[in-house]
C-alpha atoms as a PDB file:
ATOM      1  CA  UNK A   1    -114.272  74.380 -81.506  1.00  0.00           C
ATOM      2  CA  UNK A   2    -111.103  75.149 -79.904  1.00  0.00           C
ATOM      3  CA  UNK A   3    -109.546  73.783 -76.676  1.00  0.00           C
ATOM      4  CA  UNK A   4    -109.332  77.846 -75.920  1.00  0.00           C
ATOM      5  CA  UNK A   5    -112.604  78.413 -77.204  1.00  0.00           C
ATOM      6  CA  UNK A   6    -114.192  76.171 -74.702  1.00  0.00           C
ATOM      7  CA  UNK A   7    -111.705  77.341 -71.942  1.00  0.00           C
ATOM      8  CA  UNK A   8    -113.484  80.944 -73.076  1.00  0.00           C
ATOM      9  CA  UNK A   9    -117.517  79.414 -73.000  1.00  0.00           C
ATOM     10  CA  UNK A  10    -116.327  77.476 -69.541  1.00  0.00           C
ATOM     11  CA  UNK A  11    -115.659  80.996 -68.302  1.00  0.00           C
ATOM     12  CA  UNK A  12    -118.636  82.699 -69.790  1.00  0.00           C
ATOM     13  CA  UNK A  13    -120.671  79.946 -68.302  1.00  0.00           C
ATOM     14  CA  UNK A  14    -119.480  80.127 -64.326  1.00  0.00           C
ATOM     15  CA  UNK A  15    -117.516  76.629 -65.052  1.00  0.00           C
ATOM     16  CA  UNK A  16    -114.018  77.832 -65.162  1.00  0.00           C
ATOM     17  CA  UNK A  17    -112.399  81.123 -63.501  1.00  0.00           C
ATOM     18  CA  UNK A  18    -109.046  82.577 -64.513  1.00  0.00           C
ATOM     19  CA  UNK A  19    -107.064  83.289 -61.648  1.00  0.00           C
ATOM     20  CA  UNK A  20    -107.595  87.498 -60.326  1.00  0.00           C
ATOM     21  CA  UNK A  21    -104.425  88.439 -60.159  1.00  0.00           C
ATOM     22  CA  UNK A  22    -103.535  90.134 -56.778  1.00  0.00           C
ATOM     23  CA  UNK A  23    -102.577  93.433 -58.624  1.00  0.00           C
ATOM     24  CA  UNK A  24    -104.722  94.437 -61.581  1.00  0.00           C
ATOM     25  CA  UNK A  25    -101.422  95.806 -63.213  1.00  0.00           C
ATOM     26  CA  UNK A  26     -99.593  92.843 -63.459  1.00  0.00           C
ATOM     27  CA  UNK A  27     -99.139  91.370 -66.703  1.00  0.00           C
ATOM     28  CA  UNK A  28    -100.500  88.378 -67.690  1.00  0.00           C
ATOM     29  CA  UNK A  29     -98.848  85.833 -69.961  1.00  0.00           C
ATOM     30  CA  UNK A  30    -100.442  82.870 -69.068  1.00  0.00           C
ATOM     31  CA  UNK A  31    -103.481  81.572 -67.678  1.00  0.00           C
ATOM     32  CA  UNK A  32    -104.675  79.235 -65.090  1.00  0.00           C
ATOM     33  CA  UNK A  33    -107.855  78.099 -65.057  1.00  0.00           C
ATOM     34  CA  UNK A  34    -109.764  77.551 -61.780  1.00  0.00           C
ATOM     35  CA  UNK A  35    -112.775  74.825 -61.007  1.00  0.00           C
ATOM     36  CA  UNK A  36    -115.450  75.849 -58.523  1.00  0.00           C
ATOM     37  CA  UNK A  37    -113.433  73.811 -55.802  1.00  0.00           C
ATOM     38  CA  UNK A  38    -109.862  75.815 -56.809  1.00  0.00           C
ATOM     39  CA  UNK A  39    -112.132  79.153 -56.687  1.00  0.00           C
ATOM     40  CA  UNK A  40    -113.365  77.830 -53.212  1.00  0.00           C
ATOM     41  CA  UNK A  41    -109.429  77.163 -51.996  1.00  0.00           C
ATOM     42  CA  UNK A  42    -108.202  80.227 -53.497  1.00  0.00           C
ATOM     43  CA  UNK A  43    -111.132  83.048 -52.663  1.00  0.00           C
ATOM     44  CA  UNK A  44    -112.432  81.324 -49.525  1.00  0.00           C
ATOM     45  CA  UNK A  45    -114.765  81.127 -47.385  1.00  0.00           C
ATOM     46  CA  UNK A  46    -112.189  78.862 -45.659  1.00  0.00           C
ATOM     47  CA  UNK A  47    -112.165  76.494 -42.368  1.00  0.00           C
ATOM     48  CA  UNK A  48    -110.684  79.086 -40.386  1.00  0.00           C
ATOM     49  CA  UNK A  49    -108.949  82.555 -40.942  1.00  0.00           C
ATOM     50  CA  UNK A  50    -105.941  81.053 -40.290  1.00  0.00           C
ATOM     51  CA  UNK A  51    -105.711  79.698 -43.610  1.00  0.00           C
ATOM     52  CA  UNK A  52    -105.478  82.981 -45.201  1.00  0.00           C
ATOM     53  CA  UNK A  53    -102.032  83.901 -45.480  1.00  0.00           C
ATOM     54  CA  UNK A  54    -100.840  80.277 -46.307  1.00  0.00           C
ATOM     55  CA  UNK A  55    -103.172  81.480 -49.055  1.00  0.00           C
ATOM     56  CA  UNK A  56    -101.810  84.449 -49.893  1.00  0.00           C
ATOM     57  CA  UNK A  57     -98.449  82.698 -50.442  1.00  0.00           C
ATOM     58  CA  UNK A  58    -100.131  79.832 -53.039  1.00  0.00           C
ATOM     59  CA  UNK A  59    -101.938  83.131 -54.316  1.00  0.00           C
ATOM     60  CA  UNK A  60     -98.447  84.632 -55.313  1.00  0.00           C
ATOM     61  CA  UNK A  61     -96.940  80.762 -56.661  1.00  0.00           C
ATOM     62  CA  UNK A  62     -99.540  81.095 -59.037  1.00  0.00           C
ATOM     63  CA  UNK A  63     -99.141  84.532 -60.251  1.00  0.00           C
ATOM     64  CA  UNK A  64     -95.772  83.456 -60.779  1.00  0.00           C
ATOM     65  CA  UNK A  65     -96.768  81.205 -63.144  1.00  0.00           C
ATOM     66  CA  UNK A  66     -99.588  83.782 -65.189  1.00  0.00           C
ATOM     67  CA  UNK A  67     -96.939  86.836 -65.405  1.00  0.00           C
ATOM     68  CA  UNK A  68     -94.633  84.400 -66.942  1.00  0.00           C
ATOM     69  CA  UNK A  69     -91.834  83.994 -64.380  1.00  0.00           C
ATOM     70  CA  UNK A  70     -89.500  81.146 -64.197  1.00  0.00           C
ATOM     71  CA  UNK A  71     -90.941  77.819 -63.220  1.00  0.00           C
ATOM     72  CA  UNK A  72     -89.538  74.379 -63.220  1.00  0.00           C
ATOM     73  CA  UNK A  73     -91.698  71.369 -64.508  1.00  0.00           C
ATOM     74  CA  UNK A  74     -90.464  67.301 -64.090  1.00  0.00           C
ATOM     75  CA  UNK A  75     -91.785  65.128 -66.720  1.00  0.00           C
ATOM     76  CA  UNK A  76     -90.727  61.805 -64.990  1.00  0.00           C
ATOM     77  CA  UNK A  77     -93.186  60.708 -62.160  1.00  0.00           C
ATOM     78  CA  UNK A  78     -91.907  60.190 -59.028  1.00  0.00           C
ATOM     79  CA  UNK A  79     -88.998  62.571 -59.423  1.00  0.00           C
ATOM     80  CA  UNK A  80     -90.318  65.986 -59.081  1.00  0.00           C
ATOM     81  CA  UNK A  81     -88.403  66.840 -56.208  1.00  0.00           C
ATOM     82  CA  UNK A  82     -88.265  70.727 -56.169  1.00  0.00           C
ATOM     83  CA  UNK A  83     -90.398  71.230 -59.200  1.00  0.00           C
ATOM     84  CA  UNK A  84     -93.396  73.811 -59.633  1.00  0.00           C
ATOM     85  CA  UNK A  85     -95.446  71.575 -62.086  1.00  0.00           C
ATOM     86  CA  UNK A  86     -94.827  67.489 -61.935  1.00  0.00           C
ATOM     87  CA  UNK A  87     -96.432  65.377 -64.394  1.00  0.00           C
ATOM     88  CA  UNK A  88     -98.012  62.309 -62.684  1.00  0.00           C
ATOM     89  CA  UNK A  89     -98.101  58.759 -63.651  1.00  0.00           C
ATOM     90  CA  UNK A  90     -99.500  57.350 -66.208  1.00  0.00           C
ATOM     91  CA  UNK A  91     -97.629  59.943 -68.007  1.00  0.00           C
ATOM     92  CA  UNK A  92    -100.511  59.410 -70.882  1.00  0.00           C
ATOM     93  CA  UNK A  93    -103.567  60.966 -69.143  1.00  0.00           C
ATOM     94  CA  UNK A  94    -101.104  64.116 -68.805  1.00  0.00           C
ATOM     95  CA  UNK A  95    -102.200  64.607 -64.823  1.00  0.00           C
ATOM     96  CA  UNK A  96     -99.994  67.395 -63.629  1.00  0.00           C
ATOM     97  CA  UNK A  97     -99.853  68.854 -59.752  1.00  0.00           C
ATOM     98  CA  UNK A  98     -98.678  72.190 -59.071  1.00  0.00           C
ATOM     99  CA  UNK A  99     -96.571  72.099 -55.902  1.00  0.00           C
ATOM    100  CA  UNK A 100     -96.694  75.009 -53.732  1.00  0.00           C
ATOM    101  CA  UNK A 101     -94.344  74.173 -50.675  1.00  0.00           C
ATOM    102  CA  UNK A 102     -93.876  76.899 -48.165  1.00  0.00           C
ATOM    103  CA  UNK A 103     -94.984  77.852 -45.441  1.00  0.00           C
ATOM    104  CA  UNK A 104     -96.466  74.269 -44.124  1.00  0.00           C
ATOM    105  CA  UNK A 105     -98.372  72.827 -45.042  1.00  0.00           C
ATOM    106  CA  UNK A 106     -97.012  71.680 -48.713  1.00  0.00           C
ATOM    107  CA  UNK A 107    -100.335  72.167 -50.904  1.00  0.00           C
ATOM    108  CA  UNK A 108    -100.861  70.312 -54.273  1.00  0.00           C
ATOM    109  CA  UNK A 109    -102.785  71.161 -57.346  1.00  0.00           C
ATOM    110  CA  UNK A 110    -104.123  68.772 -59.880  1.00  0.00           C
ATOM    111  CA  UNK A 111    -105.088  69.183 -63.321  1.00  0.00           C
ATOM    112  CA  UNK A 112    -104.075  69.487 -66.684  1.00  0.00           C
ATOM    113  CA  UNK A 113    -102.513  71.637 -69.319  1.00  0.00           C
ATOM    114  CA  UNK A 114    -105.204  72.187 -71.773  1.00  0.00           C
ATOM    115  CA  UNK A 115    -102.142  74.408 -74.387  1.00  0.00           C
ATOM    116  CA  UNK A 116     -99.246  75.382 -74.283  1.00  0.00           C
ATOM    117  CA  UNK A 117     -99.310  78.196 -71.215  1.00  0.00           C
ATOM    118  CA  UNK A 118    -102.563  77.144 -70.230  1.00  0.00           C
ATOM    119  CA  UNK A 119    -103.471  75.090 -66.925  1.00  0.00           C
ATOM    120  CA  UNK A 120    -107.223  74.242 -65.595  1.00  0.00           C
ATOM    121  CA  UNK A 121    -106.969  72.790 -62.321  1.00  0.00           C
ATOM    122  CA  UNK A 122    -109.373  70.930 -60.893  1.00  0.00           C
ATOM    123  CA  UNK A 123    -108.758  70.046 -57.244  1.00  0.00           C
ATOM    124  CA  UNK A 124    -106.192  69.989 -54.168  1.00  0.00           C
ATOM    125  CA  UNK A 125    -105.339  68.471 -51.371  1.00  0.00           C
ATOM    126  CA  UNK A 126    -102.782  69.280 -48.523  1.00  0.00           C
ATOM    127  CA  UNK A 127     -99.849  67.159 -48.629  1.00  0.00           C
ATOM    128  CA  UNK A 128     -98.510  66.733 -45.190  1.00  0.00           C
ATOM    129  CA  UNK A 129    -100.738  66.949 -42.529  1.00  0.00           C
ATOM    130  CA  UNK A 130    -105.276  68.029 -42.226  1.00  0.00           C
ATOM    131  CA  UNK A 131    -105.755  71.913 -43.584  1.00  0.00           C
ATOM    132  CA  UNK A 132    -108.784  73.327 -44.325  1.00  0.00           C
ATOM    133  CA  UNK A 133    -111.215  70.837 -43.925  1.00  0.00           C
ATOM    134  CA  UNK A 134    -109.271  68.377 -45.903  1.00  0.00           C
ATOM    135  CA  UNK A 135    -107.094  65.235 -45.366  1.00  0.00           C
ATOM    136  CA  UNK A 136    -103.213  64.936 -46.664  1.00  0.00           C
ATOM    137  CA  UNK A 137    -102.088  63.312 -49.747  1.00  0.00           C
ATOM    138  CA  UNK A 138     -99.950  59.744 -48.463  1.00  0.00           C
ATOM    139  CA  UNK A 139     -97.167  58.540 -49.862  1.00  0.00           C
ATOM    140  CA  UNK A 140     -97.449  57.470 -54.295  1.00  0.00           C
ATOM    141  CA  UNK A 141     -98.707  54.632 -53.314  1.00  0.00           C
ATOM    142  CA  UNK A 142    -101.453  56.168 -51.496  1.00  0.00           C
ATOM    143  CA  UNK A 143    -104.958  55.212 -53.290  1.00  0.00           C
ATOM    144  CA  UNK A 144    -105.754  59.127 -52.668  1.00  0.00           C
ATOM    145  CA  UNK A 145    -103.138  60.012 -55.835  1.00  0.00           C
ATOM    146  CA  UNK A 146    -105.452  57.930 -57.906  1.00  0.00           C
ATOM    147  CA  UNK A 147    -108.791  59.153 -56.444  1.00  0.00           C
ATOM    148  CA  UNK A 148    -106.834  62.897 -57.332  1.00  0.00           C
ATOM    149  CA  UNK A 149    -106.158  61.882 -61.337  1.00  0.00           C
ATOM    150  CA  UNK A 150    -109.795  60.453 -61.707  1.00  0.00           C
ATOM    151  CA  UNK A 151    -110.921  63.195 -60.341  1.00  0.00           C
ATOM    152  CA  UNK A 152    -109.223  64.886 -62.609  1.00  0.00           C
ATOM    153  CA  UNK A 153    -109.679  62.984 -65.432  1.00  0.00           C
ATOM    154  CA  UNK A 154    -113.760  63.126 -64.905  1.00  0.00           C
ATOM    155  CA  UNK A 155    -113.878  66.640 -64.544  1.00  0.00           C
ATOM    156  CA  UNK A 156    -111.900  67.219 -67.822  1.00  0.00           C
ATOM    157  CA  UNK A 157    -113.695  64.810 -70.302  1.00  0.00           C
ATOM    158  CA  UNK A 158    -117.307  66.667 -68.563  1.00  0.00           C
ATOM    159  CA  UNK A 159    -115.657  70.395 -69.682  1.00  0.00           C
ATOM    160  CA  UNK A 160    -113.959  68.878 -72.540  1.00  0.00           C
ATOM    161  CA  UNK A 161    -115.382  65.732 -74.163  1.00  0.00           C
ATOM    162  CA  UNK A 162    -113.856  66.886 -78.021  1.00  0.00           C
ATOM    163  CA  UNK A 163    -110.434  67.521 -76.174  1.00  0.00           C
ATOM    164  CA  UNK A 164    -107.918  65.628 -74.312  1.00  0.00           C
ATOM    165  CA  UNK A 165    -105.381  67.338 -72.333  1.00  0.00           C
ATOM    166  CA  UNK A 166    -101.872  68.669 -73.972  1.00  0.00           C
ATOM    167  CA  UNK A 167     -99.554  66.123 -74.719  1.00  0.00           C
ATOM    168  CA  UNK A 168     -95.802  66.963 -74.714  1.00  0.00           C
ATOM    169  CA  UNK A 169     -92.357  65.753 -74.605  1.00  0.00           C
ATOM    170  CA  UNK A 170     -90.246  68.596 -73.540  1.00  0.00           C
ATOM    171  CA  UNK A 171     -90.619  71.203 -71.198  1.00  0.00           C
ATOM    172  CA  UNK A 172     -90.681  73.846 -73.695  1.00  0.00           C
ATOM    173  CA  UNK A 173     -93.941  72.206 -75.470  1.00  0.00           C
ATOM    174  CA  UNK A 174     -95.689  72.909 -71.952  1.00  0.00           C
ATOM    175  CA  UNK A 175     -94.209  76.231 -70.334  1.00  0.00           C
ATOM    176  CA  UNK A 176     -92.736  78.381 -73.217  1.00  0.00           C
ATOM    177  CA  UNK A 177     -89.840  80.439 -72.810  1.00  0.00           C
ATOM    178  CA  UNK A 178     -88.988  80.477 -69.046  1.00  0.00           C
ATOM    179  CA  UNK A 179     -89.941  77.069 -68.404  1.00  0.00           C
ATOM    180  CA  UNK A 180     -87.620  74.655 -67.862  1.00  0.00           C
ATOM    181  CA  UNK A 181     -87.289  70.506 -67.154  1.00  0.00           C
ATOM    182  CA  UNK A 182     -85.452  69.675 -63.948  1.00  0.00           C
ATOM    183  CA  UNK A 183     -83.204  67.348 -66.417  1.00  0.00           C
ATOM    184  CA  UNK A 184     -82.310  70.678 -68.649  1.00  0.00           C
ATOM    185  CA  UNK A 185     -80.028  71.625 -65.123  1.00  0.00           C
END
């Protein structure tokens, strides 16, 4: 069976849920792929109400992404900077977060690219400062960057087990067309 054809039982199943995009007309060109605990982030119930527009905002970063807009990815750990998608060390277990920045606080993804276009992420965490119920990512060399990618890693090989995630070496293999590697600027 296919990576996609699991992606598509995953769904069936409850496992997995594409991202809703906001407006039913928008296109989509990709697809992200959403745990129970990204459904939870994303569609709520949250800590408070106040949550809901910084939301909103990670909402639209996403559709970004699925209607196939521009988006920067970094490779090389540790220098993501600005990026939308940053690949995490050990660059073999092909970790990625997805870095949605404004407003405050900063909010990061993790997962994987299962094909080219195709995310499933699995968890979050704010970076900066306590949101929604949940403490901030430290500095990478906080032990909470690991307990992320195991996370990570765990969750995959229990949806996946035949698969591992997408392995690339340029931006293109990752993000086609309007994807681009910090180091191609």
């Amino acid at each position: 069976m296919s990576i996609l054809a699991a992606i598509k039982r995953h769904v069936r199943a409850g496992r997995l849920f594409p991202l809703e995009m906001e407006l039913a007309s928008d296109p989509v060109v990709r697809g992200i792929y959403l745990s129970e605990d990204m459904r939870g982030l994303i569609y709520g119930p949250w800590a408070s109400e106040n949550c809901h527009p910084r939301v909103m905002r990670l909402q639209a970063d996403l559709e970004a992404f699925v209607k196939g807009e521009t988006v920067s990815l970094c490779l090389e750990p540790y220098s993501a900077g600005k990026a939308f998608f940053g690949r995490l060390s050990d660059v073999s277990d092909e970790v990625w977060d997805i870095r949605s920045r404004s407003p405050k606080p900063g909010l990061r993804l993790f997962g994987s690219f299962a094909a080219p276009n195709q995310f499933v992420a699995f968890t979050w965490r704010p970076r900066s400062k306590p949101w929604n119920g949940r403490q901030p990512m430290g500095d990478r060399y906080d032990q909470e960057w690991e307990k992320m990618k195991a996370e990570c890693l765990s969750q995959w090989n229990a949806l996946f087990p035949r698969h591992k995630p997408m392995h690339g070496e340029d931006a293109d293999d990752y993000v086609t067309e309007t994807g681009f590697s910090l180091g191609d600027i």
